[in-house]
N, C-alpha and C. Protein backbone atom coordinates (compact mmCIF):
# COMPACT_ATOMS: atom_id res chain seq x y z
N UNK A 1 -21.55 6.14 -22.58
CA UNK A 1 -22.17 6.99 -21.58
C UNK A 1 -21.50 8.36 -21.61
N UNK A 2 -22.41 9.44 -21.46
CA UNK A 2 -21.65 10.86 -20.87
C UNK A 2 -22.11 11.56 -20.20
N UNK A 3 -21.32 12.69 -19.59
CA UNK A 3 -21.89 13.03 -17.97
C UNK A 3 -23.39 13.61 -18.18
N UNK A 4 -23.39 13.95 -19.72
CA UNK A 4 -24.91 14.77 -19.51
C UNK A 4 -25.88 13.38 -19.80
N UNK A 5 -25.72 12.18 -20.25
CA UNK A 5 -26.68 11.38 -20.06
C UNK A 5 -27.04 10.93 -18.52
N UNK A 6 -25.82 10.65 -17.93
CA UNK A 6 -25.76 10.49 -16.56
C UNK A 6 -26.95 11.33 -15.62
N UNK A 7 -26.02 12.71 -15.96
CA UNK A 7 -26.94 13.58 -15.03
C UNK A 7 -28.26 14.12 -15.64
N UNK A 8 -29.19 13.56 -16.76
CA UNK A 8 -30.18 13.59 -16.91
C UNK A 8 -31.22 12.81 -16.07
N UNK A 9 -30.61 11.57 -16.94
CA UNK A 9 -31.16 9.92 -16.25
C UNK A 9 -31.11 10.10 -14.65
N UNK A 10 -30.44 10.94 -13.65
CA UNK A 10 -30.70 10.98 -12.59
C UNK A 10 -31.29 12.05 -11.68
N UNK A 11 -31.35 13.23 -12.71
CA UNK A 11 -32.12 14.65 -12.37
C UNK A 11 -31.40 15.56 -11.73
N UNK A 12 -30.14 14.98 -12.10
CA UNK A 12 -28.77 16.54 -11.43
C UNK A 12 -28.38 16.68 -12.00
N UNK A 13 -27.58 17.68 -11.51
CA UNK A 13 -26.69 18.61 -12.46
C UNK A 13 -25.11 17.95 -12.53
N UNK A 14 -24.19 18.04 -13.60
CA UNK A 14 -23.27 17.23 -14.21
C UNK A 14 -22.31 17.72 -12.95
N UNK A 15 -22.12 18.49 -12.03
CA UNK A 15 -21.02 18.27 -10.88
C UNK A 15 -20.48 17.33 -9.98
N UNK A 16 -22.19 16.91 -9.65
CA UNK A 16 -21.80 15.75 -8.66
C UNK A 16 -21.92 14.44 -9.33
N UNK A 17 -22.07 14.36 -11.45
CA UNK A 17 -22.05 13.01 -11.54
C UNK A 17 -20.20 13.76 -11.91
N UNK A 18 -19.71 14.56 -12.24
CA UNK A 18 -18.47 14.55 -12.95
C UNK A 18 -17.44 14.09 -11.83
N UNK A 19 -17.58 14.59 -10.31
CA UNK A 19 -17.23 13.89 -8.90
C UNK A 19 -17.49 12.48 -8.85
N UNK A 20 -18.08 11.69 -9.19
CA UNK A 20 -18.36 10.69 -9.16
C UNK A 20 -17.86 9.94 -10.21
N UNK A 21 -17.24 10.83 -11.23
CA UNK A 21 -16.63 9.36 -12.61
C UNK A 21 -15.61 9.62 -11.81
N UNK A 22 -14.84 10.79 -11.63
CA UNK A 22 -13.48 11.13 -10.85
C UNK A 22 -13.31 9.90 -10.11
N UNK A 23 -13.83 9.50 -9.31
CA UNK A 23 -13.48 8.43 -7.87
C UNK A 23 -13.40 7.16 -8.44
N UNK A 24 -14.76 7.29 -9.88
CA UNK A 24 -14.59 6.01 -10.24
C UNK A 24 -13.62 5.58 -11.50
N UNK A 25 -12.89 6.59 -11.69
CA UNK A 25 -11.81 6.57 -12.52
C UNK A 25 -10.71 6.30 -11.96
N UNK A 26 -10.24 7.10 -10.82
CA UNK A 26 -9.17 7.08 -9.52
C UNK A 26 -8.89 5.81 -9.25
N UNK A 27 -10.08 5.01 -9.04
CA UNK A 27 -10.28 3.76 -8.46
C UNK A 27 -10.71 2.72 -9.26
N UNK A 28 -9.94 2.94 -11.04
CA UNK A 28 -9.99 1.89 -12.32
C UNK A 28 -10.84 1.73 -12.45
N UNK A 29 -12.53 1.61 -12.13
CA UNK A 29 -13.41 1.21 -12.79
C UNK A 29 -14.36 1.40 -14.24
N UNK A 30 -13.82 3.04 -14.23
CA UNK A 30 -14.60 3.65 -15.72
C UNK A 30 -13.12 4.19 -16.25
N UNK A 31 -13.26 4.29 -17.35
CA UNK A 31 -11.68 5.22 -18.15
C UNK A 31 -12.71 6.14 -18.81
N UNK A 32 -12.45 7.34 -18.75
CA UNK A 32 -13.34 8.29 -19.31
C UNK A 32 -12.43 8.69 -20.64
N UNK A 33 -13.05 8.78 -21.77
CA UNK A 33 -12.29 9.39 -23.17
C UNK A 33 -12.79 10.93 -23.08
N UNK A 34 -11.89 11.49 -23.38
CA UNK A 34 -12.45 12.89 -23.57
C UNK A 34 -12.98 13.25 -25.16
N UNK A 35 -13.98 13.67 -25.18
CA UNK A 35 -15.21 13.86 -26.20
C UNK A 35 -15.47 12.41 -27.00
N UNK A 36 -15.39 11.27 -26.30
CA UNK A 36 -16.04 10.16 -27.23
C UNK A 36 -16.78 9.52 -25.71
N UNK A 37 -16.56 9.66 -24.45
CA UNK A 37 -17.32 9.14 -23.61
C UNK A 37 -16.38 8.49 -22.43
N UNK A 38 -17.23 7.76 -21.76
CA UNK A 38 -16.76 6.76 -20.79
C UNK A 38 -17.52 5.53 -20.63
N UNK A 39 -16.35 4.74 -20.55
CA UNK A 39 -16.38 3.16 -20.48
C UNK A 39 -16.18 2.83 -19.47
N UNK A 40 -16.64 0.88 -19.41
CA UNK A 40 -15.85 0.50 -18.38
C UNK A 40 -14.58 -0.15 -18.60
N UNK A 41 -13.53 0.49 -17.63
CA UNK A 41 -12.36 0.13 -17.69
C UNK A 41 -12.20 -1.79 -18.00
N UNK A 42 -10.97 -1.76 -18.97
CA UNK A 42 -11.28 -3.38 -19.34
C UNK A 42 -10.08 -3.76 -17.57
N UNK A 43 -10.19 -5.08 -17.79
CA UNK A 43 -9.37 -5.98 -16.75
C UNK A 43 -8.33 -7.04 -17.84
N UNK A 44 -7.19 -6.36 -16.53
CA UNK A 44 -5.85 -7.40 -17.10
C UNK A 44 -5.70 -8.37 -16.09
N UNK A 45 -4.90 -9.30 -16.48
CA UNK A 45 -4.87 -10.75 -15.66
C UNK A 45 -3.77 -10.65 -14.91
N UNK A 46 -2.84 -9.89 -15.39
CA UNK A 46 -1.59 -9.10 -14.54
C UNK A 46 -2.50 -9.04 -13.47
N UNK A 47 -3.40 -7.92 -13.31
CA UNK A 47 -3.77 -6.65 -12.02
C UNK A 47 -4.45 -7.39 -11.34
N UNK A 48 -5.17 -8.64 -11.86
CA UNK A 48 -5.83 -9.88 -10.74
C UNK A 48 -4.84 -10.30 -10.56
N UNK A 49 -4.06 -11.03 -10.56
CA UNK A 49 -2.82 -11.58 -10.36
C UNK A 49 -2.06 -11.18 -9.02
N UNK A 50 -1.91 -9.46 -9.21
CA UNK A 50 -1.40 -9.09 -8.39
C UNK A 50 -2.44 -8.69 -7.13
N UNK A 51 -3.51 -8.96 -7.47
CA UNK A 51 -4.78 -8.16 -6.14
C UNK A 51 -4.56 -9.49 -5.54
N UNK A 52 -4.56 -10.81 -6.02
CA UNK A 52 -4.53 -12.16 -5.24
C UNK A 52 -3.52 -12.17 -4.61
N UNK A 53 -2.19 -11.65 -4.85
CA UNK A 53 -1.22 -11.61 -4.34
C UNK A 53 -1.31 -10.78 -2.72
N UNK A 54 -1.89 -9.82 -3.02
CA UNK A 54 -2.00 -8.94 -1.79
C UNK A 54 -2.98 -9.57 -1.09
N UNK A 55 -3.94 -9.68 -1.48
CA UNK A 55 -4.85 -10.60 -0.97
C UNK A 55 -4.36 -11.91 0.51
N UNK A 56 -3.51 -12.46 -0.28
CA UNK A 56 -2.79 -13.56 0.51
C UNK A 56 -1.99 -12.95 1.41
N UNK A 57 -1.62 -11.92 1.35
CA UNK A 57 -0.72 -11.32 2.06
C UNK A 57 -1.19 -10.88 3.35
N UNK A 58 -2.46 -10.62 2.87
CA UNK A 58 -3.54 -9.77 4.18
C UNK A 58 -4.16 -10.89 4.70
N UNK A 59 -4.59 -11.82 4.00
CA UNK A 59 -5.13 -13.34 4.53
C UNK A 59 -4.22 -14.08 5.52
N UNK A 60 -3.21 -13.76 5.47
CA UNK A 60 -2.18 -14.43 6.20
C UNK A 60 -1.83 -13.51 7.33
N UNK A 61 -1.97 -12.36 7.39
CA UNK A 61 -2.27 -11.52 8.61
C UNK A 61 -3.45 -12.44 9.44
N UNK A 62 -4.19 -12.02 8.45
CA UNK A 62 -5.62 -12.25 9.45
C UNK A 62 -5.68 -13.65 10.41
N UNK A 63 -4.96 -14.91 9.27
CA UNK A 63 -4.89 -16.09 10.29
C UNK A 63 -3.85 -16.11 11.68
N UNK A 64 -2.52 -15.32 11.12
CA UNK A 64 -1.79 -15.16 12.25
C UNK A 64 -2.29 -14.45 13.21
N UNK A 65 -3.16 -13.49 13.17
CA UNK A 65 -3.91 -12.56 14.06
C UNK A 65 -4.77 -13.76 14.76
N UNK A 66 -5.60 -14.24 14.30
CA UNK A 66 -6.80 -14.60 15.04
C UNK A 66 -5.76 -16.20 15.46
N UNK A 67 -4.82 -16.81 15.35
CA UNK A 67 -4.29 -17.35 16.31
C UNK A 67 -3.86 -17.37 17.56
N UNK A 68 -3.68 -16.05 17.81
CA UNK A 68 -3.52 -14.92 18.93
C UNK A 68 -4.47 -14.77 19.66
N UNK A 69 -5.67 -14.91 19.29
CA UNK A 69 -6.80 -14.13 20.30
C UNK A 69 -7.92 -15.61 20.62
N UNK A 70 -8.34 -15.07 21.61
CA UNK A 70 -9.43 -16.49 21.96
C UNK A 70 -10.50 -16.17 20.80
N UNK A 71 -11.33 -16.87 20.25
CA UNK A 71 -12.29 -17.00 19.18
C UNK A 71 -13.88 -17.36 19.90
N UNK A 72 -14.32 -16.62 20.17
CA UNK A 72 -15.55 -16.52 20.95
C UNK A 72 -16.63 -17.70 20.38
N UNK A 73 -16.71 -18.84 21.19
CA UNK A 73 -17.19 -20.24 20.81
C UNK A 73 -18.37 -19.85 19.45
N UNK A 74 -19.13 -18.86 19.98
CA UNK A 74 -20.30 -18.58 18.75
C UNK A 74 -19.61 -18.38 17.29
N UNK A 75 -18.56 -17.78 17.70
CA UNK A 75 -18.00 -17.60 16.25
C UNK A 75 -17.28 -18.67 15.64
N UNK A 76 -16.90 -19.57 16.25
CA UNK A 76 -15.86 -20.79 15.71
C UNK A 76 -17.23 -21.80 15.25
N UNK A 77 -18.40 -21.80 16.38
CA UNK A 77 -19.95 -22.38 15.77
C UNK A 77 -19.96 -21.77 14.12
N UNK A 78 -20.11 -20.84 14.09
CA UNK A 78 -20.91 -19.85 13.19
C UNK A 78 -19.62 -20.61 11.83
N UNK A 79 -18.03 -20.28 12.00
CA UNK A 79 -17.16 -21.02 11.20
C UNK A 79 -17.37 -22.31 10.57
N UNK A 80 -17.34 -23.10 11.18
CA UNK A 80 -17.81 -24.77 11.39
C UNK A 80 -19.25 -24.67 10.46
N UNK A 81 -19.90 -24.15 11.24
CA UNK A 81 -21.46 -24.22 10.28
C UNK A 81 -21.52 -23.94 8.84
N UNK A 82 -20.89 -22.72 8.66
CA UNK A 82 -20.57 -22.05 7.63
C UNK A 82 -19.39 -23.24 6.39
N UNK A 83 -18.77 -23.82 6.70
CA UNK A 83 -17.64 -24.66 5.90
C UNK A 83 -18.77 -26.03 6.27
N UNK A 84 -19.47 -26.29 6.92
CA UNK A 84 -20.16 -27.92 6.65
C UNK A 84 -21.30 -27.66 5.27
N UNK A 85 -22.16 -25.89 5.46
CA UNK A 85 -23.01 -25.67 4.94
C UNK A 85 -22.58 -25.78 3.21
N UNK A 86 -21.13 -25.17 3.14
CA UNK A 86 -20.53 -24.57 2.02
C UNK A 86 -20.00 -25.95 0.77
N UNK A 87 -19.65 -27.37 1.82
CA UNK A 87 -19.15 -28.22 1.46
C UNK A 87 -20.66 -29.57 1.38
N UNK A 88 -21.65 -28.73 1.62
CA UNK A 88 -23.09 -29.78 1.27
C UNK A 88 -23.46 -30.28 -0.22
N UNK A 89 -23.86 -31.13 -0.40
CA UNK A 89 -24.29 -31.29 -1.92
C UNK A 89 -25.18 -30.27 -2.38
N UNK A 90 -26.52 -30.40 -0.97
CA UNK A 90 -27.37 -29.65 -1.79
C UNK A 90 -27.32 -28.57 -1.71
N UNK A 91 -25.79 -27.39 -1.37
CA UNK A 91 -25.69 -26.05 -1.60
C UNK A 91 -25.29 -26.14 -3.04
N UNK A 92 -26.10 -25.09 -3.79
CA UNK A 92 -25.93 -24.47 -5.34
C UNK A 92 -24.48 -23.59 -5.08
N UNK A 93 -23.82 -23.46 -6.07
CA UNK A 93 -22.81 -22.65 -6.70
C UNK A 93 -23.02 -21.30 -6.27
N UNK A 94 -24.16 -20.91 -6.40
CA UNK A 94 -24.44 -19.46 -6.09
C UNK A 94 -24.14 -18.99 -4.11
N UNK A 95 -24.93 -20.26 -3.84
CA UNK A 95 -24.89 -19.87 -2.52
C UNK A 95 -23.61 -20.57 -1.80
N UNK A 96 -22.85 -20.82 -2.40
CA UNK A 96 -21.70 -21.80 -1.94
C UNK A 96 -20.93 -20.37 -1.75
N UNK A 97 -20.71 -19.92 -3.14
CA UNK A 97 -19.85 -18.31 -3.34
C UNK A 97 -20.33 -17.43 -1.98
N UNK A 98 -21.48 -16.94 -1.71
CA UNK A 98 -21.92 -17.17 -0.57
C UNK A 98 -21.48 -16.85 0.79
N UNK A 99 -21.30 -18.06 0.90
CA UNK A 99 -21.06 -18.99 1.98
C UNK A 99 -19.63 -18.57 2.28
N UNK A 100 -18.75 -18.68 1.02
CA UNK A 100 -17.33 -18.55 0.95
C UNK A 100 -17.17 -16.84 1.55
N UNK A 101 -18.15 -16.06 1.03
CA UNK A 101 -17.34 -15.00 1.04
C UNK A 101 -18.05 -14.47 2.92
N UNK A 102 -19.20 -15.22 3.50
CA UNK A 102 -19.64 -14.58 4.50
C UNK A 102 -18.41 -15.20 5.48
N UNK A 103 -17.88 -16.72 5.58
CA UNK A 103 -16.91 -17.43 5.75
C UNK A 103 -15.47 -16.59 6.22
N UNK A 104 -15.15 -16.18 5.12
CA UNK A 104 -13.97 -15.08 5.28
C UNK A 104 -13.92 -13.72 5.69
N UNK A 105 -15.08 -13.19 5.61
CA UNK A 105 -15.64 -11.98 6.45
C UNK A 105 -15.33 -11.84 7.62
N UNK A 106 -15.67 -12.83 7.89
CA UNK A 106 -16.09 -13.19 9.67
C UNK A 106 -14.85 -13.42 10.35
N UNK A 107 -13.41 -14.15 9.54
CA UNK A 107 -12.30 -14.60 9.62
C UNK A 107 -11.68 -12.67 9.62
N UNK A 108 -12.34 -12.12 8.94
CA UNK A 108 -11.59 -10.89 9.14
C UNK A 108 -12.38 -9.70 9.93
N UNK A 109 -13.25 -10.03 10.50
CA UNK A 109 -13.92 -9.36 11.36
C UNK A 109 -13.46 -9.77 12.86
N UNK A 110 -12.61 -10.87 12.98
CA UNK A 110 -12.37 -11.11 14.36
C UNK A 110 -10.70 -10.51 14.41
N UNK A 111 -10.01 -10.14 13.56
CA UNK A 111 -8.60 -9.20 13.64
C UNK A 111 -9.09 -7.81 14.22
N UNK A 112 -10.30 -7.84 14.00
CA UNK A 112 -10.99 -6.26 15.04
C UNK A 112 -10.02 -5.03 14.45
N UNK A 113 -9.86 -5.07 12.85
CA UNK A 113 -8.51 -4.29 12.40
C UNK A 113 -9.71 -3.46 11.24
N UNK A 114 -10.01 -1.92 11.60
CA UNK A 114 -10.93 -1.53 10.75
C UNK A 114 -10.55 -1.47 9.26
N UNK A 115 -8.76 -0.80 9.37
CA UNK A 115 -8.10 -1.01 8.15
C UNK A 115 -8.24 -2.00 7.13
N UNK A 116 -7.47 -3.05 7.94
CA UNK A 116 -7.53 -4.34 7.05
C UNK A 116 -8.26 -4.80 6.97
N UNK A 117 -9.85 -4.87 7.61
CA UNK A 117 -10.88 -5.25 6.93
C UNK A 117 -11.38 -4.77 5.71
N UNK A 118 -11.08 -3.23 5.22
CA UNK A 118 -11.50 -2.16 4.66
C UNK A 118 -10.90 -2.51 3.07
N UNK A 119 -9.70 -2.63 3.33
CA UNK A 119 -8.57 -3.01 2.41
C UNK A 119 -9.07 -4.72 1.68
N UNK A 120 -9.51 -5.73 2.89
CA UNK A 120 -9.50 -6.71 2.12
C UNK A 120 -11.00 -6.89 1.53
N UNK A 121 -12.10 -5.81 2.30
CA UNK A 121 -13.52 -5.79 1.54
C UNK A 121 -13.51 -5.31 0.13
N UNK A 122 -12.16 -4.26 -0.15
CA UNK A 122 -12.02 -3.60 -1.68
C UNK A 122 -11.73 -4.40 -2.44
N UNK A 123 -10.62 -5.34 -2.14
CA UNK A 123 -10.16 -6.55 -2.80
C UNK A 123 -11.05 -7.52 -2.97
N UNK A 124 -12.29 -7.63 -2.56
CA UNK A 124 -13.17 -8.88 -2.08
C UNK A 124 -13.99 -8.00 -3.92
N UNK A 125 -14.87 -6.67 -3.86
CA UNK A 125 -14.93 -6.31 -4.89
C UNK A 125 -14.44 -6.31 -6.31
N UNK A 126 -13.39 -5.99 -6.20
CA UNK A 126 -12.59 -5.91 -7.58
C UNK A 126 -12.66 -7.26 -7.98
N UNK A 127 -12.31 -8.32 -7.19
CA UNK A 127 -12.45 -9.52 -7.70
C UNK A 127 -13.59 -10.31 -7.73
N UNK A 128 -14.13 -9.90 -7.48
CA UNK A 128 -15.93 -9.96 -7.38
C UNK A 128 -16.32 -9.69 -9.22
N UNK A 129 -15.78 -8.46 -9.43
CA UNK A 129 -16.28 -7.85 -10.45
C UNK A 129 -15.06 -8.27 -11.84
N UNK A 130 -14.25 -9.23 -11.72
CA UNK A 130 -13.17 -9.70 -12.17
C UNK A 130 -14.19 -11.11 -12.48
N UNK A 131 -14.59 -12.08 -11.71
CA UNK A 131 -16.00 -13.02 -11.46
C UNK A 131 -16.22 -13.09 -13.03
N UNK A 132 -17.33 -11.71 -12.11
CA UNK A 132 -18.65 -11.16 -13.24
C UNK A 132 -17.95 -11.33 -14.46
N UNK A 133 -17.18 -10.44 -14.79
CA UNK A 133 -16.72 -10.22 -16.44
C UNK A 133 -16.09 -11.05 -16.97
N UNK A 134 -15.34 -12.41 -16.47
CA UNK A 134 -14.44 -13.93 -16.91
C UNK A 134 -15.72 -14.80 -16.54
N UNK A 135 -16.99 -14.76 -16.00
CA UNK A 135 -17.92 -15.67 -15.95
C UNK A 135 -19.32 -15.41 -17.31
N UNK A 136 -18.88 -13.94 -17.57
CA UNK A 136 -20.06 -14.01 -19.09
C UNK A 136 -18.87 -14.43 -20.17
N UNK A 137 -17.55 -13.94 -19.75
CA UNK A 137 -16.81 -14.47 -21.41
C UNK A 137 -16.77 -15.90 -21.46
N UNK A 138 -16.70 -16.49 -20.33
CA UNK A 138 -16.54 -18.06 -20.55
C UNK A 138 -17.67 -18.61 -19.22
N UNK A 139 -18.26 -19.08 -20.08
CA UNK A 139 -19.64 -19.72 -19.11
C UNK A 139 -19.21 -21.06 -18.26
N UNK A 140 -18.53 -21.72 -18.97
CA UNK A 140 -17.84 -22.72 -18.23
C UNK A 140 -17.02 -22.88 -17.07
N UNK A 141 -16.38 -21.48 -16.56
CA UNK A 141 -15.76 -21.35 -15.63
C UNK A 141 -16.71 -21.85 -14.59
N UNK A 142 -15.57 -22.84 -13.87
CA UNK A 142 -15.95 -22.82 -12.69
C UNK A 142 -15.77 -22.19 -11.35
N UNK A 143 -17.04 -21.73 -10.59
CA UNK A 143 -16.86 -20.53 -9.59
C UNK A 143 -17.00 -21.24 -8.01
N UNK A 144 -16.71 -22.28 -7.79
CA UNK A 144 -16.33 -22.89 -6.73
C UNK A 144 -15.39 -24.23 -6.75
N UNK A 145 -14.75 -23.89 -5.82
CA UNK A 145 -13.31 -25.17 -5.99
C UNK A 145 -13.64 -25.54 -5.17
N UNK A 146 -12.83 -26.15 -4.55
CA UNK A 146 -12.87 -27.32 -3.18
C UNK A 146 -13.06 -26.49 -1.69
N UNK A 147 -14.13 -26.61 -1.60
CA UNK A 147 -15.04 -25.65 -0.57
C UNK A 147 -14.81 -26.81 0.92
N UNK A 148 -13.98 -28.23 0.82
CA UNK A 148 -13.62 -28.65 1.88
C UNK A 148 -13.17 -27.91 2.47
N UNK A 149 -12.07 -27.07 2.00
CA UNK A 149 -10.84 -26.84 2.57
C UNK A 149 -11.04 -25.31 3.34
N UNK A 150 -12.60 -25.49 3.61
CA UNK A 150 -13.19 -24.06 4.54
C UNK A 150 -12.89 -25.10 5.60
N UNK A 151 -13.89 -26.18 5.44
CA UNK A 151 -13.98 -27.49 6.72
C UNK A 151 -12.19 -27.40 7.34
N UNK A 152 -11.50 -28.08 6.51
CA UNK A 152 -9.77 -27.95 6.96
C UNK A 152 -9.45 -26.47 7.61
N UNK A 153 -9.73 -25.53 6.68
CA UNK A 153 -9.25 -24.19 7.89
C UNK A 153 -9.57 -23.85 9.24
N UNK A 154 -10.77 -24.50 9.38
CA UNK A 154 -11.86 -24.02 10.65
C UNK A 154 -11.08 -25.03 11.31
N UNK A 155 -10.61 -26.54 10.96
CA UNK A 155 -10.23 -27.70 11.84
C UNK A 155 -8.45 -27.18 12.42
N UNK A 156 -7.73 -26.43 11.56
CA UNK A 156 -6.34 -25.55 11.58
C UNK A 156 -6.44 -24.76 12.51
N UNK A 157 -7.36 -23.62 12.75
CA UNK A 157 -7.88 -22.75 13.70
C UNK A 157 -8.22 -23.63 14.76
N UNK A 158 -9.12 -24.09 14.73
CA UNK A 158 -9.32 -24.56 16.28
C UNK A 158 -8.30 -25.10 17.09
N UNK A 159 -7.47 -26.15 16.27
CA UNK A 159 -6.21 -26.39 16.96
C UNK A 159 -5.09 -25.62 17.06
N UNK A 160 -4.88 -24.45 16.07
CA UNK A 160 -4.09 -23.61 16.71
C UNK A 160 -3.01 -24.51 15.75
N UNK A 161 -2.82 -24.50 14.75
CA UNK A 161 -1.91 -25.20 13.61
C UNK A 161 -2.13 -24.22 12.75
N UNK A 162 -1.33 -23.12 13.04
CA UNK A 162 -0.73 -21.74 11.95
C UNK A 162 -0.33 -22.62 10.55
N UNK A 163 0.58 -22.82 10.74
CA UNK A 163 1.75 -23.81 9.24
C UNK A 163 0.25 -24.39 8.32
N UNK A 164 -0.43 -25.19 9.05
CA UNK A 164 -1.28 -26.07 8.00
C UNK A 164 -2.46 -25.41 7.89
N UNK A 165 -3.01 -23.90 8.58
CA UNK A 165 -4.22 -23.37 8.25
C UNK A 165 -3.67 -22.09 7.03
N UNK A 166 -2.01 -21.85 6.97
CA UNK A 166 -1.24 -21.11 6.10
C UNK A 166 -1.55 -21.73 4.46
N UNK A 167 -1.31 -23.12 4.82
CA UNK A 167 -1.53 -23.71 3.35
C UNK A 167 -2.47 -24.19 3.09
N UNK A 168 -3.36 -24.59 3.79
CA UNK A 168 -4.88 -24.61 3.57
C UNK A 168 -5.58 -23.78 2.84
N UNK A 169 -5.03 -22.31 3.87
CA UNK A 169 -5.54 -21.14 2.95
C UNK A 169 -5.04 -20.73 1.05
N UNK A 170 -3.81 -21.22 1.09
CA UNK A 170 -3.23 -20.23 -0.28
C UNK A 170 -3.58 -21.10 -1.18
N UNK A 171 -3.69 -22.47 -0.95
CA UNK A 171 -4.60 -23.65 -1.56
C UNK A 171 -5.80 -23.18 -2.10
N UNK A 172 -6.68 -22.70 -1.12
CA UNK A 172 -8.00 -22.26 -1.46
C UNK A 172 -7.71 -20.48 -2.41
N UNK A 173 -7.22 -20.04 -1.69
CA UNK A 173 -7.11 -18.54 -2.82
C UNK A 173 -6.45 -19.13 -4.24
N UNK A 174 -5.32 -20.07 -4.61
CA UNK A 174 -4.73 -20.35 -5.54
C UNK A 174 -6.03 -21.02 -6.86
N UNK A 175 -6.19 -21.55 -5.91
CA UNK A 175 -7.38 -22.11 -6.98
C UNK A 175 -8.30 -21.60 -7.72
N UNK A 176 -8.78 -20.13 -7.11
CA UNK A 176 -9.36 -19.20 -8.12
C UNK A 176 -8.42 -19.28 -9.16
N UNK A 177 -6.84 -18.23 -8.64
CA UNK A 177 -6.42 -18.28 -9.87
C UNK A 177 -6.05 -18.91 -10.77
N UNK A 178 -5.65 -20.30 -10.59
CA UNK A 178 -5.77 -21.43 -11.52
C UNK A 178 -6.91 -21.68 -12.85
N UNK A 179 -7.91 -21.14 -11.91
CA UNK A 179 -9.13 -21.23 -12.56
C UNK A 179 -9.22 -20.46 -13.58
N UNK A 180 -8.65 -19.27 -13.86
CA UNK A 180 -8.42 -18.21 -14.47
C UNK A 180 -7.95 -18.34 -15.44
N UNK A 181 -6.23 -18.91 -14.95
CA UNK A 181 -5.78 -19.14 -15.93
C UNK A 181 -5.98 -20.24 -16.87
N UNK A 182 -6.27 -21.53 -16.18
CA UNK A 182 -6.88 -22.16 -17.19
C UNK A 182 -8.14 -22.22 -18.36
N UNK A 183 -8.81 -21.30 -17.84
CA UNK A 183 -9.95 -20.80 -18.55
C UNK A 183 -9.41 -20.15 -19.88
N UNK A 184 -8.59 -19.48 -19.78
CA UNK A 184 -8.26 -18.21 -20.95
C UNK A 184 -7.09 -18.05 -21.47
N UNK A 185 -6.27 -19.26 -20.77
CA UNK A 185 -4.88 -18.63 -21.46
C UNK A 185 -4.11 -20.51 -21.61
């Protein structure tokens, strides 16, 4: 790709696409070569590695947070529903992923923290798009693990058992990366 294909294919002028590789360069997704083009930036297993890491870090905010605050019955419904729906036979893979990610949303929409929602929606991306590109190299990966252990978190939360909704959780994030690594390395 280059900025003048860009800004053809979209009917502007190369400023506001050359602003736009900028951010998306800033923010690893394209590596631009100067006079041979721009790509998309490849992915190392290091830099997932370490986004899961932070990841957990902010996940573990969020459960200690919402241990703290009353959980407005609709939403602990909406939890519950969400981990029975996720852990059904007849939910597909697609909508399980889903399930998982509206699941944890919601877990970070009740920290009422605009930041750290912001921070863990970027992270929710990158590894989103980490997915995509380890799910066309190896078709076999599998993209849902043990989707009980939504059911176990929601049952941790309600009782107010920090310690066992702590390892519930890193259980469930670990297992992506397991998945990872066993896939490719």
């Amino acid at each position: 790709m280059s900025e003048n294909s860009i800004a053809a294919e979209f009917n502007v002028s190369r400023t506001p696409v050359r602003e736009a590789l900028k951010a998306l360069q800033n923010e690893k997704w394209i590596t631009i070569i100067p006079k041979i083009g721009i790509q998309v930036s490849t992915i190392e297993m290091n830099e997932l590695k370490k986004s899961f890491n932070v990841r957990k870090a902010l996940e573990t905010l969020v459960i200690t947070t919402i241990m703290d605050i009353d959980i407005p019955k609709e939403t602990m419904d909406k939890l519950e529903y969400l981990s029975q729906k996720c852990n059904s036979p007849e939910t597909s893979s697609a909508e399980a992923i889903e399930i998982d990610v509206e699941f944890h949303e919601t877990l970070w929409k009740l920290c009422d923290n605009d930041i750290l929602l912001r921070y863990l929606q970027e992270l929710h991306y990158y590894e989103q798009r980490w997915w995509y590109y380890m799910k066309n190299a190896n078709p076999n990966l599998k993209e849902v693990g043990d989707m009980g252990s939504l059911i176990r978190l929601c049952k941790c939360i309600k009782e107010r058992d920090l310690d066992n909704a702590l390892n519930v959780l890193y259980m469930h994030l670990e297992y992506y990366i397991d998945q990872l690594r066993n896939a490719f390395f």
